[in-house]
Protein backbone atom coordinates (compact mmCIF):
# COMPACT_ATOMS: atom_id res chain seq x y z
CA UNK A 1 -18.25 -13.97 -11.12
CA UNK A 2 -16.73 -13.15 -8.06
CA UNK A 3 -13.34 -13.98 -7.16
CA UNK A 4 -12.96 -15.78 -3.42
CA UNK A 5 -10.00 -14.76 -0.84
CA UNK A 6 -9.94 -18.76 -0.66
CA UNK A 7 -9.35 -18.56 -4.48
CA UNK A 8 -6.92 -15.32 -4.80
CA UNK A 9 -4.06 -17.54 -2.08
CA UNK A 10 -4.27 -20.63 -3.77
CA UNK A 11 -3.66 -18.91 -6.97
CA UNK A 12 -0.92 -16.63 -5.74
CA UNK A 13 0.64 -19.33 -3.74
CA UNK A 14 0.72 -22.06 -6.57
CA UNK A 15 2.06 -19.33 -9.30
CA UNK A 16 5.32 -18.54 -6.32
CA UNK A 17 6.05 -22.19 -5.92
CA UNK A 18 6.25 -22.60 -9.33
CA UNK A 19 8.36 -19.59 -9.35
CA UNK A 20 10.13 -21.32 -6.50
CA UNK A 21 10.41 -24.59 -8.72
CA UNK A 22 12.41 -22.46 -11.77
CA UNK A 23 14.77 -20.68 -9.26
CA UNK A 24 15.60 -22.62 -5.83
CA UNK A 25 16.74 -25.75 -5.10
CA UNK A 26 15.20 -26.84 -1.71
CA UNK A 27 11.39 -24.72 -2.14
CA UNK A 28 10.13 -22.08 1.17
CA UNK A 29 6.60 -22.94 2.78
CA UNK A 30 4.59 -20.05 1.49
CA UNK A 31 2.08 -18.78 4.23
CA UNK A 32 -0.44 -15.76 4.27
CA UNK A 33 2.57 -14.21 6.59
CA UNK A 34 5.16 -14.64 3.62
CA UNK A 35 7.15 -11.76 2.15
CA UNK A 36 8.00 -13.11 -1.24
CA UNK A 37 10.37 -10.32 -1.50
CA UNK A 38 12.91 -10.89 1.50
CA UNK A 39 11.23 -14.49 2.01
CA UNK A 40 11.97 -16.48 -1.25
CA UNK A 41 15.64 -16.52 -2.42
CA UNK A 42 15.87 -14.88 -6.04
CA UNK A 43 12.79 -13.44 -5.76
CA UNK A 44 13.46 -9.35 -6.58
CA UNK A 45 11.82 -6.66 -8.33
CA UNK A 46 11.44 -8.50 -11.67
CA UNK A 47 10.73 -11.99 -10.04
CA UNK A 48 8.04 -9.45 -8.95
CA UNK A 49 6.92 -8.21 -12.55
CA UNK A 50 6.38 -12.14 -13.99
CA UNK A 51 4.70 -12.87 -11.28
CA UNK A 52 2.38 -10.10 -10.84
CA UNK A 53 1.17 -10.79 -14.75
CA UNK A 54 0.89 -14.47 -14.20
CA UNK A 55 -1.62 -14.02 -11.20
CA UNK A 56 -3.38 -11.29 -12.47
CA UNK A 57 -3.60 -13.34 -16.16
CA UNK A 58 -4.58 -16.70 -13.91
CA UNK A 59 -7.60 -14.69 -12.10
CA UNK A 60 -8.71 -13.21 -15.37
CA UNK A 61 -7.39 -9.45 -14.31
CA UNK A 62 -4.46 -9.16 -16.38
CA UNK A 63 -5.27 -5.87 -18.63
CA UNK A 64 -5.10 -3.72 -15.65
CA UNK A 65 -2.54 -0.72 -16.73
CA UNK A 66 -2.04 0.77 -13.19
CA UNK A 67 -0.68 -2.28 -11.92
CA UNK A 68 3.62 -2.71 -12.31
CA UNK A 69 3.58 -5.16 -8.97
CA UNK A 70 1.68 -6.91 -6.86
CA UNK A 71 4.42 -7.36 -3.96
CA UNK A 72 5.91 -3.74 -2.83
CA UNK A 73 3.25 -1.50 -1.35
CA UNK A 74 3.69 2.06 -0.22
CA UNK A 75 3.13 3.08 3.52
CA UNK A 76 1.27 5.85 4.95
CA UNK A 77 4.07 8.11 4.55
CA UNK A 78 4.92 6.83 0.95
CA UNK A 79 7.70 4.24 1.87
CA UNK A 80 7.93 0.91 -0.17
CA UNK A 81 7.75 -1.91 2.03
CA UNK A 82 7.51 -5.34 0.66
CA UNK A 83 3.90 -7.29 0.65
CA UNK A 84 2.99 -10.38 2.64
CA UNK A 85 0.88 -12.51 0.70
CA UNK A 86 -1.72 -11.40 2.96
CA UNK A 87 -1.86 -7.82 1.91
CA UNK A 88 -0.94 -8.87 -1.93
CA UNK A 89 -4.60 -11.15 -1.55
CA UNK A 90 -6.20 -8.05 0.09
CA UNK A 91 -5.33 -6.27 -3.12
CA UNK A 92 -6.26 -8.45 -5.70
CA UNK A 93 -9.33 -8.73 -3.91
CA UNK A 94 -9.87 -4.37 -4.28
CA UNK A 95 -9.62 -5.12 -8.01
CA UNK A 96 -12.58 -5.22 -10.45
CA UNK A 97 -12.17 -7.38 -14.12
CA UNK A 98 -11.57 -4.74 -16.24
CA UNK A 99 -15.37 -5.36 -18.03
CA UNK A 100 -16.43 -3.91 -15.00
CA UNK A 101 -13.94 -1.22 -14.46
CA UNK A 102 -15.30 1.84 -15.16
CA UNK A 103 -19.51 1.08 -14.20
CA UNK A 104 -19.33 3.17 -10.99
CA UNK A 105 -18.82 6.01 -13.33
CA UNK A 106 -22.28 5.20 -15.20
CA UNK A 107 -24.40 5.18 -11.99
């Protein structure tokens, strides 16, 4: 089954508000245009980690070893910059399930 864009925010966005919910008292309106890391108060590197395993685990893509974080992406010239929600849904969306990681190889 394939896994929408439409899908991929809703998830992402309901799994940082509940992050939101454990670790800020009034919550931040998450948009596409968010940068969880800079954006929501709290939310650093290992705010990052949890939430990067509950997405992937949510969407059914949690086994996937290359992944440490969803939210800090690397530049063309190999600078970390943090993710907008936009770029983090682009991502998820370059993903395969891992029972279908790996059949390019057998073509």
């Amino acid at each position: 089954m394939e896994i929408t864009r439409e899908h991929v925010v809703k998830t992402l966005t309901r799994v940082l508000e509940e992050g939101q919910e454990a670790i800020e008292a009034e919550p931040v309106e998450i948009t596409e245009d968010t940068r969880p890391i800079g954006d929501l108060g709290d939310f650093d590197s290992l705010a990052s980690l949890m939430a990067t395993v509950r997405c992937l685990d949510a969407l059914n893509l949690s086994t996937h070893d290359e992944i440490q974080t969803l939210f800090v992406g690397k530049d063309d010239d190999g600078r970390l910059y943090a993710r907008t929600v936009r770029e983090i849904a682009d991502t998820i969306l370059e993903l395969k399930p891992m029972d279908q990681k790996g059949d390019e190889d057998n073509d």
